[in-house]
PDB file of N, CA and C in Angstrom:
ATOM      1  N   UNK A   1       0.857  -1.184   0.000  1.00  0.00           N
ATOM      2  CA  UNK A   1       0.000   0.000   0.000  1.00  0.00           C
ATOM      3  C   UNK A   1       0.899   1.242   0.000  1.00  0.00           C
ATOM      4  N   UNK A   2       0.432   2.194  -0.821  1.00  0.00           N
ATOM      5  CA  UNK A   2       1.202   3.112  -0.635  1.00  0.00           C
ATOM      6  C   UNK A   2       1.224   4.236   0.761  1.00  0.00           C
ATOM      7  N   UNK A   3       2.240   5.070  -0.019  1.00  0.00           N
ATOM      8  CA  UNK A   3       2.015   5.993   1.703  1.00  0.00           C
ATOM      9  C   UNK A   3       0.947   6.797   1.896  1.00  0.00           C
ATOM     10  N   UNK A   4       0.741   7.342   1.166  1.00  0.00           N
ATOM     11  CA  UNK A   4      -0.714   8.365   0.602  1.00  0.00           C
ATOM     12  C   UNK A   4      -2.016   7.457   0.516  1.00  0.00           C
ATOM     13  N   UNK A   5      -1.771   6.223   0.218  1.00  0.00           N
ATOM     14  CA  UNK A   5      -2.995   5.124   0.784  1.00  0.00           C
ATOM     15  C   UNK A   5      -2.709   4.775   2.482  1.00  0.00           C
ATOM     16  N   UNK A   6      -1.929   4.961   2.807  1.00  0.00           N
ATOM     17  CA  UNK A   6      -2.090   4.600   4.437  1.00  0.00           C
ATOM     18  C   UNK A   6      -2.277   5.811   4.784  1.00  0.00           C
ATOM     19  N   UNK A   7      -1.990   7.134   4.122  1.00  0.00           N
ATOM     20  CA  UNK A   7      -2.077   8.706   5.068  1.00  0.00           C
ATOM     21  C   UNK A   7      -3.584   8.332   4.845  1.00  0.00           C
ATOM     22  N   UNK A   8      -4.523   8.262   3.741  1.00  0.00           N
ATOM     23  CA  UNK A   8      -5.935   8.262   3.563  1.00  0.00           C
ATOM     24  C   UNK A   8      -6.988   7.701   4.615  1.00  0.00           C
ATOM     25  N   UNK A   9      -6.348   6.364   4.720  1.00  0.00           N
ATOM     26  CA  UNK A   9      -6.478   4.974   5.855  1.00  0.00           C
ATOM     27  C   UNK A   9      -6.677   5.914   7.215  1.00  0.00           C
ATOM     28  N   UNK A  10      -5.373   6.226   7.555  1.00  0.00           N
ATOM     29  CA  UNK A  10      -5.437   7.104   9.002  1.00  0.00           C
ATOM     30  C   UNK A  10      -6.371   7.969   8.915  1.00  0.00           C
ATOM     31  N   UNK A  11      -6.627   8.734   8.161  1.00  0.00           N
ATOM     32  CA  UNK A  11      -7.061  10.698   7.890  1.00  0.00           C
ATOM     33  C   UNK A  11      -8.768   9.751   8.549  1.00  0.00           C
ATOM     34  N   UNK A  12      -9.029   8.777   7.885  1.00  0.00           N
ATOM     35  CA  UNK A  12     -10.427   7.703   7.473  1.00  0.00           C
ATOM     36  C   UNK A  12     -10.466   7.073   9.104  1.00  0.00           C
ATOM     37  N   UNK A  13      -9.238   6.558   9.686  1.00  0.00           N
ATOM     38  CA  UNK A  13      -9.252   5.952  11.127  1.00  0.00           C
ATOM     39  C   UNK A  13      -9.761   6.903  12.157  1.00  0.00           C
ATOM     40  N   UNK A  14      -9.172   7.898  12.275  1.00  0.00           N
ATOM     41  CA  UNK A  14      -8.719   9.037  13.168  1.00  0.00           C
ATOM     42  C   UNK A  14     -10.250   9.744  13.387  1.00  0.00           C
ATOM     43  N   UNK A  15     -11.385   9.026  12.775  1.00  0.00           N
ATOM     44  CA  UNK A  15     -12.626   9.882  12.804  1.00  0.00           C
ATOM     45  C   UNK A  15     -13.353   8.786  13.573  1.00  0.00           C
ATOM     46  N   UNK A  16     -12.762   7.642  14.034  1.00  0.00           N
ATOM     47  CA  UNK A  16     -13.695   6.244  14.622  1.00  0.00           C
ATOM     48  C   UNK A  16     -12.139   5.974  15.684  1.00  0.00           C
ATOM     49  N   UNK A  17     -11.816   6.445  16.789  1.00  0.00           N
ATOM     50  CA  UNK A  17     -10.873   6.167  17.109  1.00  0.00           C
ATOM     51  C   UNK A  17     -11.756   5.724  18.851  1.00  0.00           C
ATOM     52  N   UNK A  18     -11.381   4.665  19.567  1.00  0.00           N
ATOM     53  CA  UNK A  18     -12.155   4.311  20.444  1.00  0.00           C
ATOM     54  C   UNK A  18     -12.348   5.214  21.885  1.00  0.00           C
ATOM     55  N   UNK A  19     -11.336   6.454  22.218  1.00  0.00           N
ATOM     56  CA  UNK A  19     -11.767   7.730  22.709  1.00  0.00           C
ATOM     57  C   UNK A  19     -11.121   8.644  22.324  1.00  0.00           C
ATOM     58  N   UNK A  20     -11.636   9.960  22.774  1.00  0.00           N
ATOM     59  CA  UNK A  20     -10.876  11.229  22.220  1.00  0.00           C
ATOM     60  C   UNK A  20      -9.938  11.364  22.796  1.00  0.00           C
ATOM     61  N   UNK A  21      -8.851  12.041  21.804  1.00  0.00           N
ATOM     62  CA  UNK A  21      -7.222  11.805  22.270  1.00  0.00           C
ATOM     63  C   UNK A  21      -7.957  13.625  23.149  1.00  0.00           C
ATOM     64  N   UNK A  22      -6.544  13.734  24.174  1.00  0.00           N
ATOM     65  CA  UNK A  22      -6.587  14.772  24.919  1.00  0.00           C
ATOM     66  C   UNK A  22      -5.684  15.897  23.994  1.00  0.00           C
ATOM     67  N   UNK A  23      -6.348  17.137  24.777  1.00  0.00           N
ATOM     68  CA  UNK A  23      -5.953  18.330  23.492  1.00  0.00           C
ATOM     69  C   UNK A  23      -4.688  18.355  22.884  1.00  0.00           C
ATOM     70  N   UNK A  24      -3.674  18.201  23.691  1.00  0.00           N
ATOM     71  CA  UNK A  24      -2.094  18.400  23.082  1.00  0.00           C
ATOM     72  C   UNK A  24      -2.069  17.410  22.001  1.00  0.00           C
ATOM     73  N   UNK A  25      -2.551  15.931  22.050  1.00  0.00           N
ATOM     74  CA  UNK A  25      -2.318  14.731  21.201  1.00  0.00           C
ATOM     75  C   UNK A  25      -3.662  15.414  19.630  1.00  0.00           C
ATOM     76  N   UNK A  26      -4.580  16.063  20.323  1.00  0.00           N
ATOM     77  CA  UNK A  26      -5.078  16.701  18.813  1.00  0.00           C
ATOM     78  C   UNK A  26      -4.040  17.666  18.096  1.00  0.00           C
ATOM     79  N   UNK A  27      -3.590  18.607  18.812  1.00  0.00           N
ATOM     80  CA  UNK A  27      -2.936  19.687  18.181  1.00  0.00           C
ATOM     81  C   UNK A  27      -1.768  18.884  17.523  1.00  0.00           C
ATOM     82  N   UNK A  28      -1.527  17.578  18.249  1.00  0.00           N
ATOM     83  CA  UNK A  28      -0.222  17.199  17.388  1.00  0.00           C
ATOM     84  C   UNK A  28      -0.734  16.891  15.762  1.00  0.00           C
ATOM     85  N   UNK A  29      -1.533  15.979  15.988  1.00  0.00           N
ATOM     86  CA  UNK A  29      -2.882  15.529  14.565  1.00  0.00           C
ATOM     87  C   UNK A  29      -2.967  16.342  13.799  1.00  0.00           C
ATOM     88  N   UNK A  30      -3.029  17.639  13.890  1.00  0.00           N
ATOM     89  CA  UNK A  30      -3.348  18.614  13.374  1.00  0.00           C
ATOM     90  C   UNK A  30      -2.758  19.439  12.565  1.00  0.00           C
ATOM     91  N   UNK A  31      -1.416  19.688  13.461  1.00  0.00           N
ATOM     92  CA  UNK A  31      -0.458  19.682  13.156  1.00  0.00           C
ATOM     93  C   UNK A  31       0.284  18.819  11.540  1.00  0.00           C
ATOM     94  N   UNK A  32       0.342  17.577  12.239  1.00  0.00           N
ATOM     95  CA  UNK A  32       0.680  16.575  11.057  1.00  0.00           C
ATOM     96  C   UNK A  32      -0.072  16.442  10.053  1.00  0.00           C
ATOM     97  N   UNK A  33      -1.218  16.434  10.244  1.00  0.00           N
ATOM     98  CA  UNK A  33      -2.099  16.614   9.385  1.00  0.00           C
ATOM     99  C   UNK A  33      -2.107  17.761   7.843  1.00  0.00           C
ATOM    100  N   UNK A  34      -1.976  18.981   8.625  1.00  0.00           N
ATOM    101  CA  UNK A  34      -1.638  20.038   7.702  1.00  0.00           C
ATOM    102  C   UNK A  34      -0.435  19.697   6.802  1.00  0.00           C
ATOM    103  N   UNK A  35       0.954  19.144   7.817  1.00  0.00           N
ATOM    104  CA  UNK A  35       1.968  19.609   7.021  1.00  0.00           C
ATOM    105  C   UNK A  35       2.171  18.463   6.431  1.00  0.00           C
ATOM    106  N   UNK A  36       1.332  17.752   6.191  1.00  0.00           N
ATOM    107  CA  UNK A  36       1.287  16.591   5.470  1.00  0.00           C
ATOM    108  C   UNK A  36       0.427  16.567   4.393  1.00  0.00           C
ATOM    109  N   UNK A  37      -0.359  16.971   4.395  1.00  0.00           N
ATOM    110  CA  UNK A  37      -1.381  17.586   3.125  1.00  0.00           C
ATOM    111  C   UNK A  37      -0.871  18.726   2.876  1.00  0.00           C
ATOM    112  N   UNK A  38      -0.302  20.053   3.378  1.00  0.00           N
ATOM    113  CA  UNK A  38      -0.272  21.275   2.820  1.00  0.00           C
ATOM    114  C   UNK A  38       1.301  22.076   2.988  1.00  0.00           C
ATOM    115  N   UNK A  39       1.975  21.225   3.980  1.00  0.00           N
ATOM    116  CA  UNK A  39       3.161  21.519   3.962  1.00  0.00           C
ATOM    117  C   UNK A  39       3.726  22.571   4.827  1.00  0.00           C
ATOM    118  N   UNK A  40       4.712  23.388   4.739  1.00  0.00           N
ATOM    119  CA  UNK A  40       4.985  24.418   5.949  1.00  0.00           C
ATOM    120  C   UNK A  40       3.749  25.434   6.150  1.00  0.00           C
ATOM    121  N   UNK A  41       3.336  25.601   7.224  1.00  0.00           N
ATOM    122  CA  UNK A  41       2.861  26.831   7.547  1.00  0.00           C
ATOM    123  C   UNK A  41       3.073  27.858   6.848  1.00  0.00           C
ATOM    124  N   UNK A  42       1.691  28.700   6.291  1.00  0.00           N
ATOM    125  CA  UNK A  42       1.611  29.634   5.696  1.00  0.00           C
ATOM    126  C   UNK A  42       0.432  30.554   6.553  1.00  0.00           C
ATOM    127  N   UNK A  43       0.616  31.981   5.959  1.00  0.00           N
ATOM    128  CA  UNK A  43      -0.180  32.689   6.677  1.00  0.00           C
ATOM    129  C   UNK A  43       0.175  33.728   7.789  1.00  0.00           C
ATOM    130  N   UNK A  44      -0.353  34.327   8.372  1.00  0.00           N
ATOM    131  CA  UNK A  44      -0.304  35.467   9.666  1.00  0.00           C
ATOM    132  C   UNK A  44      -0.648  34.609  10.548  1.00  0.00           C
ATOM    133  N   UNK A  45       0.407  34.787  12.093  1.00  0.00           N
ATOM    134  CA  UNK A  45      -0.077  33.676  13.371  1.00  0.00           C
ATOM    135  C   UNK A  45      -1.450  34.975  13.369  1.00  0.00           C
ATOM    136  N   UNK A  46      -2.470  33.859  14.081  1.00  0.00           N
ATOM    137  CA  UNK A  46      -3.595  34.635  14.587  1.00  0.00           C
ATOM    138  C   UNK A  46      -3.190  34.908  16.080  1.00  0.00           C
ATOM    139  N   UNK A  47      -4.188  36.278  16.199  1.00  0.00           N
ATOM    140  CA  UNK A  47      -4.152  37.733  17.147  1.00  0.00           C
ATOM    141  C   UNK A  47      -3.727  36.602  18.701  1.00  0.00           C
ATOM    142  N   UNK A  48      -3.692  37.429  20.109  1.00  0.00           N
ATOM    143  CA  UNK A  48      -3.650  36.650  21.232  1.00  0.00           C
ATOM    144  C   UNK A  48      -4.959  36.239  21.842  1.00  0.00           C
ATOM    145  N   UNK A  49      -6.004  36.380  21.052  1.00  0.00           N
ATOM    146  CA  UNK A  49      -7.207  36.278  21.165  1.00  0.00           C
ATOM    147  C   UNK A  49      -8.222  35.374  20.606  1.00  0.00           C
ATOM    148  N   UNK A  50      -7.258  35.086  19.494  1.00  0.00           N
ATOM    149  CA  UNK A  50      -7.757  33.854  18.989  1.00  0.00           C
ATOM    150  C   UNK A  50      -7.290  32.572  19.825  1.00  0.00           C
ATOM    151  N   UNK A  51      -7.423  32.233  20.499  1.00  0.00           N
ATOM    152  CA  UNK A  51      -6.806  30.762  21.471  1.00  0.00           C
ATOM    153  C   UNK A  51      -6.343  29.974  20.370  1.00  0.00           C
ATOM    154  N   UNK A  52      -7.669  29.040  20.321  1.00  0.00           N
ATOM    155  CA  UNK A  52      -7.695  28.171  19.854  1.00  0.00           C
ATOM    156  C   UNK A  52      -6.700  28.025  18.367  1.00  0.00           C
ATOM    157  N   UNK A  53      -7.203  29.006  17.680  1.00  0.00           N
ATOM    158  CA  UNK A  53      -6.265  29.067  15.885  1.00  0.00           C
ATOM    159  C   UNK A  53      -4.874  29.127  16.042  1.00  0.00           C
ATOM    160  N   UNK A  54      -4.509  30.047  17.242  1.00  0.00           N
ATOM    161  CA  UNK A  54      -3.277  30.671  17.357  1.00  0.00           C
ATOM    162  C   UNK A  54      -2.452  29.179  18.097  1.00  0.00           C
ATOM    163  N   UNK A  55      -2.933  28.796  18.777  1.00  0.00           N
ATOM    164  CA  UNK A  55      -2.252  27.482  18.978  1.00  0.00           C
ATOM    165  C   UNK A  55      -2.558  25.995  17.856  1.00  0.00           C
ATOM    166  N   UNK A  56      -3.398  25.729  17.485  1.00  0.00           N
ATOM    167  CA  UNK A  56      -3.133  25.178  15.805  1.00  0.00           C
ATOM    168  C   UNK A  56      -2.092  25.406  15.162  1.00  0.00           C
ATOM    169  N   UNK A  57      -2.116  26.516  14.634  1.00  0.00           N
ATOM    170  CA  UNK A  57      -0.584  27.585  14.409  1.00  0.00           C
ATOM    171  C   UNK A  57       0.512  27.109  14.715  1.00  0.00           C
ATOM    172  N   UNK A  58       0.534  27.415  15.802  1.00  0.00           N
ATOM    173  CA  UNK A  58       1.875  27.210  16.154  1.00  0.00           C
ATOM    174  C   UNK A  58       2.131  26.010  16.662  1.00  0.00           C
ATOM    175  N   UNK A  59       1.333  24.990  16.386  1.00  0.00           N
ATOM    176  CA  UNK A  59       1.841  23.391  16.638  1.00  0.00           C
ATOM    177  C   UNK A  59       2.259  22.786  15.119  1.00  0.00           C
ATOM    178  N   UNK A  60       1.707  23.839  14.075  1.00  0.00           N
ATOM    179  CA  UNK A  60       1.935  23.395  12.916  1.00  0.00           C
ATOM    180  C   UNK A  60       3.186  23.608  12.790  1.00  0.00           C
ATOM    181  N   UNK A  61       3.370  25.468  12.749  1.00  0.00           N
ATOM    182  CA  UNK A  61       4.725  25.914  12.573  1.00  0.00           C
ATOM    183  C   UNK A  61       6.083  25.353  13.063  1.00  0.00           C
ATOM    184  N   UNK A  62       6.045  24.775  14.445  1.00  0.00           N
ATOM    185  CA  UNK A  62       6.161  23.829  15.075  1.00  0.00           C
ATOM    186  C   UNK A  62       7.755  22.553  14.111  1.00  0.00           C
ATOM    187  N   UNK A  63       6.668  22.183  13.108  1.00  0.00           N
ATOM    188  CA  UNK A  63       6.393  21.189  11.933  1.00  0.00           C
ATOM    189  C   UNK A  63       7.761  21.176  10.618  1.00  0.00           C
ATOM    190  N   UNK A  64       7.604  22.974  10.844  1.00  0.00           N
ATOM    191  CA  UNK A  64       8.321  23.667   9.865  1.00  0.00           C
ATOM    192  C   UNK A  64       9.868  22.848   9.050  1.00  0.00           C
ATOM    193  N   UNK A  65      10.119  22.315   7.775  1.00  0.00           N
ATOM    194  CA  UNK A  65      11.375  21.974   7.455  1.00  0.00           C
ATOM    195  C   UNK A  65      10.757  20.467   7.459  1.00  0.00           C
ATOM    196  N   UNK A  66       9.745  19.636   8.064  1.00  0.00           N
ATOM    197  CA  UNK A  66       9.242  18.685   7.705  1.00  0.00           C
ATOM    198  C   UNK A  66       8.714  17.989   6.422  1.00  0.00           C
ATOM    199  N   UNK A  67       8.984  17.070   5.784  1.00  0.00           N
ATOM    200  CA  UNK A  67       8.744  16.949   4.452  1.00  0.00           C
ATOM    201  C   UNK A  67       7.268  16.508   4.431  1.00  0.00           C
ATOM    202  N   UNK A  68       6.541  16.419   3.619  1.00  0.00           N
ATOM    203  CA  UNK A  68       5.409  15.931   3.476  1.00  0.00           C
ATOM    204  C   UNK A  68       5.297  14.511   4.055  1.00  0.00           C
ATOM    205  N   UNK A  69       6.237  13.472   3.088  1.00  0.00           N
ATOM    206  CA  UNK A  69       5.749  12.044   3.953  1.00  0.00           C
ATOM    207  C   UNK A  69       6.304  11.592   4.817  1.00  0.00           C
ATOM    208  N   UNK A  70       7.394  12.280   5.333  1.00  0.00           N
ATOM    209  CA  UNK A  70       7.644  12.470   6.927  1.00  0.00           C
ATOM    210  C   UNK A  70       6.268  12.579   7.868  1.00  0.00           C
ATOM    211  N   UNK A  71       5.511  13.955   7.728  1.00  0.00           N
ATOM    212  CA  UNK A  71       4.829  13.852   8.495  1.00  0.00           C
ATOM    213  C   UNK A  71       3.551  13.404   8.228  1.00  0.00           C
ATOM    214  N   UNK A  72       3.714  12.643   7.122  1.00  0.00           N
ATOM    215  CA  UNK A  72       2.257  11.745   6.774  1.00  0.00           C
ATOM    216  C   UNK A  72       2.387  10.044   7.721  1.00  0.00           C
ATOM    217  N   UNK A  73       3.982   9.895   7.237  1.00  0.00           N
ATOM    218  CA  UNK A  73       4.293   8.836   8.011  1.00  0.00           C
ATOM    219  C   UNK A  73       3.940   8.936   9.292  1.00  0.00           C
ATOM    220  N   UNK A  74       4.716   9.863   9.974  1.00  0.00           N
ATOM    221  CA  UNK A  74       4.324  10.424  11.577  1.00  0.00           C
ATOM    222  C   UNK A  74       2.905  10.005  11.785  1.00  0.00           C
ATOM    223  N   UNK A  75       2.206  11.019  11.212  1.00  0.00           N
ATOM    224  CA  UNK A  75       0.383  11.128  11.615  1.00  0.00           C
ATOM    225  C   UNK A  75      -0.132   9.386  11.583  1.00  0.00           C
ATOM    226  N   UNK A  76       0.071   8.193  10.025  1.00  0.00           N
ATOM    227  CA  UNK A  76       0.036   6.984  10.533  1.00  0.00           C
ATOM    228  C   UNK A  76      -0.154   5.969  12.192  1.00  0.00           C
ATOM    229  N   UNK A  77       1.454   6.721  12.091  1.00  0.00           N
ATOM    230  CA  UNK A  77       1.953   6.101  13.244  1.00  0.00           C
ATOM    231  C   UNK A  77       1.293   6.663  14.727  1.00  0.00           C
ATOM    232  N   UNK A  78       0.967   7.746  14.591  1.00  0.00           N
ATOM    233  CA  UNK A  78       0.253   8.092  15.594  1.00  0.00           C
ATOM    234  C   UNK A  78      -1.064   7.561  15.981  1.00  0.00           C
ATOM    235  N   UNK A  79      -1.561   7.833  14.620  1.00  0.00           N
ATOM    236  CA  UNK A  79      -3.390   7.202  14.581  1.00  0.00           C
ATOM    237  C   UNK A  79      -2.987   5.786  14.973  1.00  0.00           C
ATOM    238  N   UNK A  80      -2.440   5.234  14.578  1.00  0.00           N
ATOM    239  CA  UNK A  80      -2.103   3.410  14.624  1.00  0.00           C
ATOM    240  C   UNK A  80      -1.857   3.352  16.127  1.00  0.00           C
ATOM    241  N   UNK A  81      -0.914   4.034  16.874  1.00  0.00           N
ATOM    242  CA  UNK A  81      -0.838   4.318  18.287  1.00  0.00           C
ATOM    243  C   UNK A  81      -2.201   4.435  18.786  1.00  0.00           C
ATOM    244  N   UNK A  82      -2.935   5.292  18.459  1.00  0.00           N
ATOM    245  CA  UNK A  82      -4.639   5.721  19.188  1.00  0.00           C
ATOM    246  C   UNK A  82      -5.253   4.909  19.350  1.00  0.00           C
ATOM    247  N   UNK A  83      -5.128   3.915  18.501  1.00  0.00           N
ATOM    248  CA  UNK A  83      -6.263   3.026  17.845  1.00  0.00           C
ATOM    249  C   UNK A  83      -6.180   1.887  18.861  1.00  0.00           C
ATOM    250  N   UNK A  84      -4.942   1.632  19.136  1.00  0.00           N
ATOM    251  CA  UNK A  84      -4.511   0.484  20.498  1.00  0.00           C
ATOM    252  C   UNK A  84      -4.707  -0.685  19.876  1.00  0.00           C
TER     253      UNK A  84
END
């Protein structure tokens, strides 16, 4: 299977996972997620007011210099971790 068929697999797992991961283990997801579909962080960090975006953000940015199936691999391995 390829890697982009197992990133799909996970992206597809990660929505039936048997409980919700706790916030830091989302932001990591999220993280990987992006820079795995979309690559380095782009954009303006959001204001100190935005919570929530502004830390998305910067778990992505985080990410930065990561190759795509690096962190497609990563995100896998994580969901595969969740899943137990």
């Amino acid at each position: 299977m390829s890697l982009q068929a197992q990133f799909d697999q996970a992206v597809a797992d990660s929505k039936n996972l048997p409980e919700r991961p706790d916030n830091m283990t989302l932001l990591k997801i999220y993280a990987l997620y992006k820079q795995a579909s979309a690559g380095d962080a782009t954009g303006e960090r959001p204001g100190m007011t935005d919570f929530v975006n502004r830390a998305k953000y910067d778990a992505w940015a985080k990410l930065q210099g990561t190759s795509q199936d690096d962190a497609q691999q990563q995100y896998i391995d994580l969901i595969d971790e969740l899943k137990g």
